[in-house]
Structures are given as C-alpha cells and as structure tokens.
N, C-alpha and C. Protein backbone atom coordinates (compact mmCIF):
# COMPACT_ATOMS: atom_id res chain seq x y z
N UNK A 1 -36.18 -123.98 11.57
CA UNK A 1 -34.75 -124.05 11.75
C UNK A 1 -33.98 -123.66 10.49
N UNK A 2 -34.45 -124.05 9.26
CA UNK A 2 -33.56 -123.37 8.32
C UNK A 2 -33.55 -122.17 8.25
N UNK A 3 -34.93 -121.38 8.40
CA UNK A 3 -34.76 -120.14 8.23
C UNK A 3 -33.76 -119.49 9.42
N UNK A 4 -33.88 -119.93 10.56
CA UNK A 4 -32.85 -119.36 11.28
C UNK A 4 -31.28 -120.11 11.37
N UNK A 5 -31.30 -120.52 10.48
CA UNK A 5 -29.62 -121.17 9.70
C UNK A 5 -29.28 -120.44 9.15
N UNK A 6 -29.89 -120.05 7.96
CA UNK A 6 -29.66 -119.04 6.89
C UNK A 6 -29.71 -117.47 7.85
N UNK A 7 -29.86 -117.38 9.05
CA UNK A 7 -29.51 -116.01 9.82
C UNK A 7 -30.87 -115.28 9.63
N UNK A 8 -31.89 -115.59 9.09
CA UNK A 8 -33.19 -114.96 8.89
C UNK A 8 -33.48 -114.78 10.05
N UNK A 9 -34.97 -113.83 10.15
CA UNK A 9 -35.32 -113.35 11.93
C UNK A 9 -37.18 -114.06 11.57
N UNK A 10 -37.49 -114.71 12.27
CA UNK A 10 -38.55 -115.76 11.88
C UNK A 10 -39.73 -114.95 13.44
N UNK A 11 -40.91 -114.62 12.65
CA UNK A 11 -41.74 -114.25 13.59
C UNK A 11 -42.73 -115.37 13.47
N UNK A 12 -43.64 -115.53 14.91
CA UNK A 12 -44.71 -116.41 15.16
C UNK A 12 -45.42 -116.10 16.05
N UNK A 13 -46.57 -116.55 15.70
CA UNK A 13 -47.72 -115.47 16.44
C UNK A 13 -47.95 -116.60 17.77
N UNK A 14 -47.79 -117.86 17.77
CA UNK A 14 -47.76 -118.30 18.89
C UNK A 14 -46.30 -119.52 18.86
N UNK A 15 -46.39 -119.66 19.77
CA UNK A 15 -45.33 -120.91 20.15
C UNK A 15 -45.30 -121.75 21.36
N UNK A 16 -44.95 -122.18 21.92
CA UNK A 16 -44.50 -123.13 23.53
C UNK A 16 -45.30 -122.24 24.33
N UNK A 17 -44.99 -120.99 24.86
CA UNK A 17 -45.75 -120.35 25.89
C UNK A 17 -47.00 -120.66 25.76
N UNK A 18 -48.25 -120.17 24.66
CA UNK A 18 -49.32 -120.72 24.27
C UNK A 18 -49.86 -122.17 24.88
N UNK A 19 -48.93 -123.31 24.47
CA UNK A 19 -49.44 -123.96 25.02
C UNK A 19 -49.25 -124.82 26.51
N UNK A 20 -48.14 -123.82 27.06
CA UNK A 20 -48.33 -123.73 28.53
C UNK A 20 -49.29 -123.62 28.81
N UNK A 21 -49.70 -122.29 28.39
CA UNK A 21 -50.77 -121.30 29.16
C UNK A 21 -52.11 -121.83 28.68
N UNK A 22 -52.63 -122.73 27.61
CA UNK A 22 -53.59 -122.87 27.12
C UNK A 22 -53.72 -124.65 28.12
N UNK A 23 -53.15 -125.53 28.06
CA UNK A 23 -52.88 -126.92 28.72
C UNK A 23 -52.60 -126.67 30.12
N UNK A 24 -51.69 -125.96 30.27
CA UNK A 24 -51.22 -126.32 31.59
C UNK A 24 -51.76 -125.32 32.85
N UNK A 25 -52.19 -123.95 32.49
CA UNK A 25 -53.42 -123.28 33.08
C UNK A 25 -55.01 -123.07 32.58
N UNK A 26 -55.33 -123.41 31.79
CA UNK A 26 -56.45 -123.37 31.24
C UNK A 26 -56.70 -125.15 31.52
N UNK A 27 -56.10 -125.54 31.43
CA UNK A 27 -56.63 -126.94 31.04
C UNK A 27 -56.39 -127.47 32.42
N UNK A 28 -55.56 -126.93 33.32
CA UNK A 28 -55.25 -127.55 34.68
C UNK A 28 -54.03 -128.66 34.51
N UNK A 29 -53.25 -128.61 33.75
CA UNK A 29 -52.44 -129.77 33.20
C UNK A 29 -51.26 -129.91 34.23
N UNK A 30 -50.83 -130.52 35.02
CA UNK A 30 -49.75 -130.83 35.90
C UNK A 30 -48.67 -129.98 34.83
N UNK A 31 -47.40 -129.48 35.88
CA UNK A 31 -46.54 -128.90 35.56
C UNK A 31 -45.17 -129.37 35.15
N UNK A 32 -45.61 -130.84 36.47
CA UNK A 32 -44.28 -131.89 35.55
C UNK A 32 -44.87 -132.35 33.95
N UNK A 33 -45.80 -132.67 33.36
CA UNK A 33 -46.43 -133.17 32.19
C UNK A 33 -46.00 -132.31 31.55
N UNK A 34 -46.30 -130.59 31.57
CA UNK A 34 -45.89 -130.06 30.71
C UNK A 34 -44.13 -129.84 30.32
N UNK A 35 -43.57 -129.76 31.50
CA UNK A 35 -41.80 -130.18 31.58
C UNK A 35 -41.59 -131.05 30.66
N UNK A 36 -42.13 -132.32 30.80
CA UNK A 36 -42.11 -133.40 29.73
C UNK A 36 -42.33 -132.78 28.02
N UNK A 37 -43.41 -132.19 28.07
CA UNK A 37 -43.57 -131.86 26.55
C UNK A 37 -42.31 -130.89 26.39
N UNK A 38 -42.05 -130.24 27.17
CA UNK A 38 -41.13 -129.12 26.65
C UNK A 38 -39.54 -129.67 26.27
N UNK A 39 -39.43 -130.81 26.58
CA UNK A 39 -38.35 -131.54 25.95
C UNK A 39 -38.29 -132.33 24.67
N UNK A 40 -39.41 -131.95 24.46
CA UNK A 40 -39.51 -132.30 22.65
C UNK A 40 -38.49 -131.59 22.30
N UNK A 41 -38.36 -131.93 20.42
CA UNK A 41 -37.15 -131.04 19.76
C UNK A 41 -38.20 -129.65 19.23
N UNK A 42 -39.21 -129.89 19.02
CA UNK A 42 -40.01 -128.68 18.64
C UNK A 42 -39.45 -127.38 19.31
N UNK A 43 -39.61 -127.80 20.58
CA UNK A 43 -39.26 -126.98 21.79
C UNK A 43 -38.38 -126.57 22.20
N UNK A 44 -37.19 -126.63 22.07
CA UNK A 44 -35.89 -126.68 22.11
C UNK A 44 -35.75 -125.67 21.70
N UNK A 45 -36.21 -124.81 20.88
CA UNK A 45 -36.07 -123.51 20.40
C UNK A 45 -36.50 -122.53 21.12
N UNK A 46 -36.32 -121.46 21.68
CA UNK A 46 -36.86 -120.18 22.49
C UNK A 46 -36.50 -119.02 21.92
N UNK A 47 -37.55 -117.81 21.72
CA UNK A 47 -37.64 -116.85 21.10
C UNK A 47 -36.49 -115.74 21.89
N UNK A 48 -36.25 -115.52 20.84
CA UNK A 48 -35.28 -113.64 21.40
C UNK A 48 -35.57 -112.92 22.52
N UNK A 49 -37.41 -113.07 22.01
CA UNK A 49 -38.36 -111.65 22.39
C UNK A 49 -39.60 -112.41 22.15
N UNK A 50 -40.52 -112.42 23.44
CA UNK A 50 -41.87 -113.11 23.56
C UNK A 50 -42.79 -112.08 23.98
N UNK A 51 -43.63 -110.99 23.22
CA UNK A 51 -45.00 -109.85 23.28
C UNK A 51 -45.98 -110.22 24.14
N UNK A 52 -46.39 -110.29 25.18
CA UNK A 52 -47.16 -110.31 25.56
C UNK A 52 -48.32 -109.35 25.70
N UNK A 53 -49.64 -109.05 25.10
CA UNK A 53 -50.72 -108.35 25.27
C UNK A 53 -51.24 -109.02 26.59
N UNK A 54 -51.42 -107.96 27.30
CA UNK A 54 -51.77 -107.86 28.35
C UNK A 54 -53.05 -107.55 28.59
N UNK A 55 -54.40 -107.99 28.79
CA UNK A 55 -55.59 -106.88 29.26
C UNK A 55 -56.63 -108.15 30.09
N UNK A 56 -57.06 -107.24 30.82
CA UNK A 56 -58.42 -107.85 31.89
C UNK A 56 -59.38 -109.14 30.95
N UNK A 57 -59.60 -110.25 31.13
CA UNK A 57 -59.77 -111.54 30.37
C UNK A 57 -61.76 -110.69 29.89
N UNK A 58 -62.07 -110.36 30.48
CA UNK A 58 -63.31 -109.95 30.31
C UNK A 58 -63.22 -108.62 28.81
N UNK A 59 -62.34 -108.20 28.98
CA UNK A 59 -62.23 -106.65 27.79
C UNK A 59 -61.86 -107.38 26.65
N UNK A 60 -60.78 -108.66 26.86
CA UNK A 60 -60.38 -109.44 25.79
C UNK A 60 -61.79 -110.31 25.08
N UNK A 61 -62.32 -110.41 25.93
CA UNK A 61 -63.53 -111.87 25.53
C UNK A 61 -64.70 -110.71 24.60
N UNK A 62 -64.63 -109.45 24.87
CA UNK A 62 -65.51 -108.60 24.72
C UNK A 62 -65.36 -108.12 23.01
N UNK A 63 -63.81 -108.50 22.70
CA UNK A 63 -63.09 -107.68 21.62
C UNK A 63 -63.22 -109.08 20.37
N UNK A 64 -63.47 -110.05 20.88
CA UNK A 64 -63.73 -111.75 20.17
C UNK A 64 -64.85 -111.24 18.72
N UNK A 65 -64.71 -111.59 17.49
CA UNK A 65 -65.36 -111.13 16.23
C UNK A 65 -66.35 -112.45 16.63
N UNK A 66 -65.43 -113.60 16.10
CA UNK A 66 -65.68 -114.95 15.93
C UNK A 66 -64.80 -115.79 16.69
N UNK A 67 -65.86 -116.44 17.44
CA UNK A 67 -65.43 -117.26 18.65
C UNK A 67 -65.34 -119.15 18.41
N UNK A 68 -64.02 -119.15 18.82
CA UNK A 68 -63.97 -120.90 18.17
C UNK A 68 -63.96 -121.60 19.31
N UNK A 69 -63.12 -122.62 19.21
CA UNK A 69 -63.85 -123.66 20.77
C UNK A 69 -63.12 -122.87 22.21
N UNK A 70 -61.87 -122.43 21.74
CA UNK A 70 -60.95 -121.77 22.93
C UNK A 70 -61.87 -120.45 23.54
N UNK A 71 -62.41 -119.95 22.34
CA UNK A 71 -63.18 -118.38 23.24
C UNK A 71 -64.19 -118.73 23.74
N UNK A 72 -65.09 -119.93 23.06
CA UNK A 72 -66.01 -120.64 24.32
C UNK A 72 -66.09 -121.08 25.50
N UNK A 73 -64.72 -120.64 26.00
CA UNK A 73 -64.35 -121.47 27.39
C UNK A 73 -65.18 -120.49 28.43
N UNK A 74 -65.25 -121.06 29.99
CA UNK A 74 -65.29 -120.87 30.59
C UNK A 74 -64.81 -119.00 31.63
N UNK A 75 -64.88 -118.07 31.72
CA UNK A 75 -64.37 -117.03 32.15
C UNK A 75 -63.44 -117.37 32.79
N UNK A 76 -63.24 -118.71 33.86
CA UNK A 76 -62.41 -118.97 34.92
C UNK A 76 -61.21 -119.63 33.66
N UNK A 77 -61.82 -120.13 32.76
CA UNK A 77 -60.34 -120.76 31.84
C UNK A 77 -59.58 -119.86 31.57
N UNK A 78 -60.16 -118.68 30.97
CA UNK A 78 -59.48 -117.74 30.39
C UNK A 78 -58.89 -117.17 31.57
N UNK A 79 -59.30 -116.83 33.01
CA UNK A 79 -58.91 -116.50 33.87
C UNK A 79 -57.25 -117.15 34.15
N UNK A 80 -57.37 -118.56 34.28
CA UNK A 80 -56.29 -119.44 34.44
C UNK A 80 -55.15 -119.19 33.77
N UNK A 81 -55.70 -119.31 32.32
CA UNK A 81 -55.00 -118.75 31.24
C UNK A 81 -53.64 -117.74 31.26
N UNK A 82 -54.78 -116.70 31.35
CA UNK A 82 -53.94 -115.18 31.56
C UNK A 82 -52.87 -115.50 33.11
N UNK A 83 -53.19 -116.07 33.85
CA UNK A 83 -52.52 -116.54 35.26
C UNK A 83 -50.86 -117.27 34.73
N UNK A 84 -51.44 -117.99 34.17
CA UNK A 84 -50.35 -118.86 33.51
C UNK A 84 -49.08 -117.70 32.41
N UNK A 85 -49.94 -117.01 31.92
CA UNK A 85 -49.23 -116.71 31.09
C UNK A 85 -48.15 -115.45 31.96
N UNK A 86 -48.95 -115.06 32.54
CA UNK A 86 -48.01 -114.12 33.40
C UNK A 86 -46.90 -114.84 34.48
N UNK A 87 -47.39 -115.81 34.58
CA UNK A 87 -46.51 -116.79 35.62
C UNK A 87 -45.18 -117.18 34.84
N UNK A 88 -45.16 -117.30 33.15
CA UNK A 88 -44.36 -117.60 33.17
C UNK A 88 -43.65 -116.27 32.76
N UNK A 89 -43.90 -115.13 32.30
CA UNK A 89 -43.51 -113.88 32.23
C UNK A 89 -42.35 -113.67 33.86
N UNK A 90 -42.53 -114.26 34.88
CA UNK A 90 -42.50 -113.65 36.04
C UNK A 90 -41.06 -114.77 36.27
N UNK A 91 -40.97 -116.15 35.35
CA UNK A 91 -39.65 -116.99 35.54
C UNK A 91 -38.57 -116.54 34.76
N UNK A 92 -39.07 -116.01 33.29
CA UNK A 92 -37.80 -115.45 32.32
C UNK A 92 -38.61 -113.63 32.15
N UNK A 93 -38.21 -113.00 32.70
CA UNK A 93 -38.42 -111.51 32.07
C UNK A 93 -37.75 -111.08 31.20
N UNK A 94 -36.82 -111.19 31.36
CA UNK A 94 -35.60 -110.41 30.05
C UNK A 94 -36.72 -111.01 28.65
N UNK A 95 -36.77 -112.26 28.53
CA UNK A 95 -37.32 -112.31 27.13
C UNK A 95 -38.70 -111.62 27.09
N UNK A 96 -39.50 -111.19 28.18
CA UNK A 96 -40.64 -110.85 27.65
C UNK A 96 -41.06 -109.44 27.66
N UNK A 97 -42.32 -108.38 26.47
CA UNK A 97 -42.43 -107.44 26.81
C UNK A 97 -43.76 -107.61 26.93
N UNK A 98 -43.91 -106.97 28.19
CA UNK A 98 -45.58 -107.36 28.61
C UNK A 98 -46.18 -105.75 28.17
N UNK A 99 -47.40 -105.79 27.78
CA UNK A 99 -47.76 -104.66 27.14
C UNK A 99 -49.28 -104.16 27.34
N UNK A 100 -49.85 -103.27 28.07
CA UNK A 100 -51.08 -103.02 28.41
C UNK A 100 -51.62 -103.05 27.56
N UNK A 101 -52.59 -103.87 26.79
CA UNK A 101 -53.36 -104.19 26.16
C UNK A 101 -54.76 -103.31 25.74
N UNK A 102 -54.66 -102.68 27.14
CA UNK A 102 -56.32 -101.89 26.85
C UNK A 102 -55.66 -100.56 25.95
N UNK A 103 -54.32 -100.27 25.80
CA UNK A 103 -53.60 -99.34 25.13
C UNK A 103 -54.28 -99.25 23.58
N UNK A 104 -54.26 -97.54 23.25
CA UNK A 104 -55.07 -97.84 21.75
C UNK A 104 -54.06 -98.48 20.94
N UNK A 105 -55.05 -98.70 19.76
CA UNK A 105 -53.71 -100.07 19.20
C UNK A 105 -52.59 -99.03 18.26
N UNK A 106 -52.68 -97.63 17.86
CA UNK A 106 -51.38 -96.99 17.83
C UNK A 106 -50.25 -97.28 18.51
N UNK A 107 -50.73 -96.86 20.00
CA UNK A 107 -49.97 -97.06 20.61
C UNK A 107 -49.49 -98.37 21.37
N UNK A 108 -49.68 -99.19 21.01
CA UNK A 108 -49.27 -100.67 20.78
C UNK A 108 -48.20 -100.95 19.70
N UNK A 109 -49.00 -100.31 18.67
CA UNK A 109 -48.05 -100.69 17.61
C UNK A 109 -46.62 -100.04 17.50
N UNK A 110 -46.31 -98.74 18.08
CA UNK A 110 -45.27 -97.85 18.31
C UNK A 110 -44.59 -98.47 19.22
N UNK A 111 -45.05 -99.33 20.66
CA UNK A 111 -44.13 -99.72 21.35
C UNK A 111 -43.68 -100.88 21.08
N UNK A 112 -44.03 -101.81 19.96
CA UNK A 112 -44.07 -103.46 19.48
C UNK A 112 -42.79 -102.80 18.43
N UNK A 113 -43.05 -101.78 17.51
CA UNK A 113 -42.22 -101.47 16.78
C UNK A 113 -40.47 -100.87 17.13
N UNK A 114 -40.97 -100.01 17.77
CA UNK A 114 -39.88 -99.39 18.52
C UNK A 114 -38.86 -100.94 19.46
N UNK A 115 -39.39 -102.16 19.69
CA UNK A 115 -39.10 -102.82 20.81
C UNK A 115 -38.30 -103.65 19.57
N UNK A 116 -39.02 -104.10 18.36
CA UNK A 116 -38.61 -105.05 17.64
C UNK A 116 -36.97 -104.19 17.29
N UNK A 117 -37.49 -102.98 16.40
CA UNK A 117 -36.10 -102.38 15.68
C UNK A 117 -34.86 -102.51 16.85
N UNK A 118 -35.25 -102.34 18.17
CA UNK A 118 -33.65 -101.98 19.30
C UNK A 118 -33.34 -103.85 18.94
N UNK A 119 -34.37 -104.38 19.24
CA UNK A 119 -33.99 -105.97 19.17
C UNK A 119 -32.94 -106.18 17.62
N UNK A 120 -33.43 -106.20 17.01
CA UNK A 120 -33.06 -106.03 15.49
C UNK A 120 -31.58 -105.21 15.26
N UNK A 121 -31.70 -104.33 15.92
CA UNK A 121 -30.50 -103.20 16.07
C UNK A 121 -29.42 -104.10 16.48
N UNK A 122 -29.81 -104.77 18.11
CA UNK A 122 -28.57 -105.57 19.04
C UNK A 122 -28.11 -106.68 18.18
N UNK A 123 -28.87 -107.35 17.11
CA UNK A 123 -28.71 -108.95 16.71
C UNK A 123 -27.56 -108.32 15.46
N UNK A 124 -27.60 -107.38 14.71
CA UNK A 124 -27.19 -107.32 13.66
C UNK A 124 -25.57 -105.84 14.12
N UNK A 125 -25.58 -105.98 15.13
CA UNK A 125 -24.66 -105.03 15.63
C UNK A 125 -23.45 -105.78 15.60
C-alpha cells in the first residue's frame, strides 16, 4: 500500500487469484470459505491487470526444473487448478489477459510487454 500511495505501479508474481485457484480448486475448498478469506484487508486490493499463462496442465508439469510440494500434486489437482483459474478469468475479464502459453516465450514476452506499456500509457494519461 505505500508503494501504491506514493503512485508507484507495484508488480507481483502471485496474489488472491493464486490462492483461489490453489485452495479453492486444487484443494476442493468450498467457495463460501474462500468469500470469507477474500474479505481480509490483504485482499481488498485488486490488480489493474491479472496475466494469465495459459497451457495444457501436462506441457506445464513437463516444463517443472525443480518440483516442490505444489508440482507434486496429483494431475487431477493441477487439472482443478487450471479450472479454477479460468473460472475466475470468465467472472472479471476486463482485468485479465489470458495468454497461450505453449507460445514461444518471445512471443509471450512481446505480448506481456506491448499489454503492460498500453496499461501504463492509460494510468499516466
């Protein structure tokens, strides 16, 4: 919060969605429970612009260097997972850019870039 007091633009590689998608489809977590968490003050905050990489849970599990307790899961977790995460892509769209994943990562990075600067462009206009 200070940094976005002071008008700074604050990136994070995960936030709230994460642990929707990690608890509340991966984990099977009731949807009122998670409602509940999301009324924390943590939470209260929502991003501009939420990236979503997009790709088949199997190509992702395939691309894993070093695997910690989350990449040990189950295929069907990760399955859930990715379910969730698109589910909530599908309640707020405007904030999200969903992004084919199996894309080479050039071209990932050109459309993440290109997406941030118009964002960046509108805030400071």
């Amino acid at each position: 919060m200070p940094s976005l007091n002071k008008g700074n633009i604050v990136l994070s590689d995960r936030f709230f969605d994460s642990t929707i998608a990690y608890q509340g489809g991966g984990r099977i977590i009731e949807d009122t429970s998670m409602e509940k968490l999301l009324t924390l003050p943590i939470f209260s905050l929502k991003p501009d612009k939420t990236i979503l990489l997009d790709l088949p849970v199997d190509i992702g599990l395939k691309r894993i260097k070093n695997f910690d307790r989350m990449e040990q899961e189950t295929l069907e977790f990760h399955e859930r997972v990715r379910r969730k995460y698109l589910e909530i892509t599908e309640k707020e769209p405007k904030r999200f850019l969903i992004i084919d994943g199996t894309k080479s990562i050039e071209d990932i990075h050109k459309i993440i870039t290109r997406n941030i600067e118009n964002l960046i462009r509108r805030i400071y206009e």
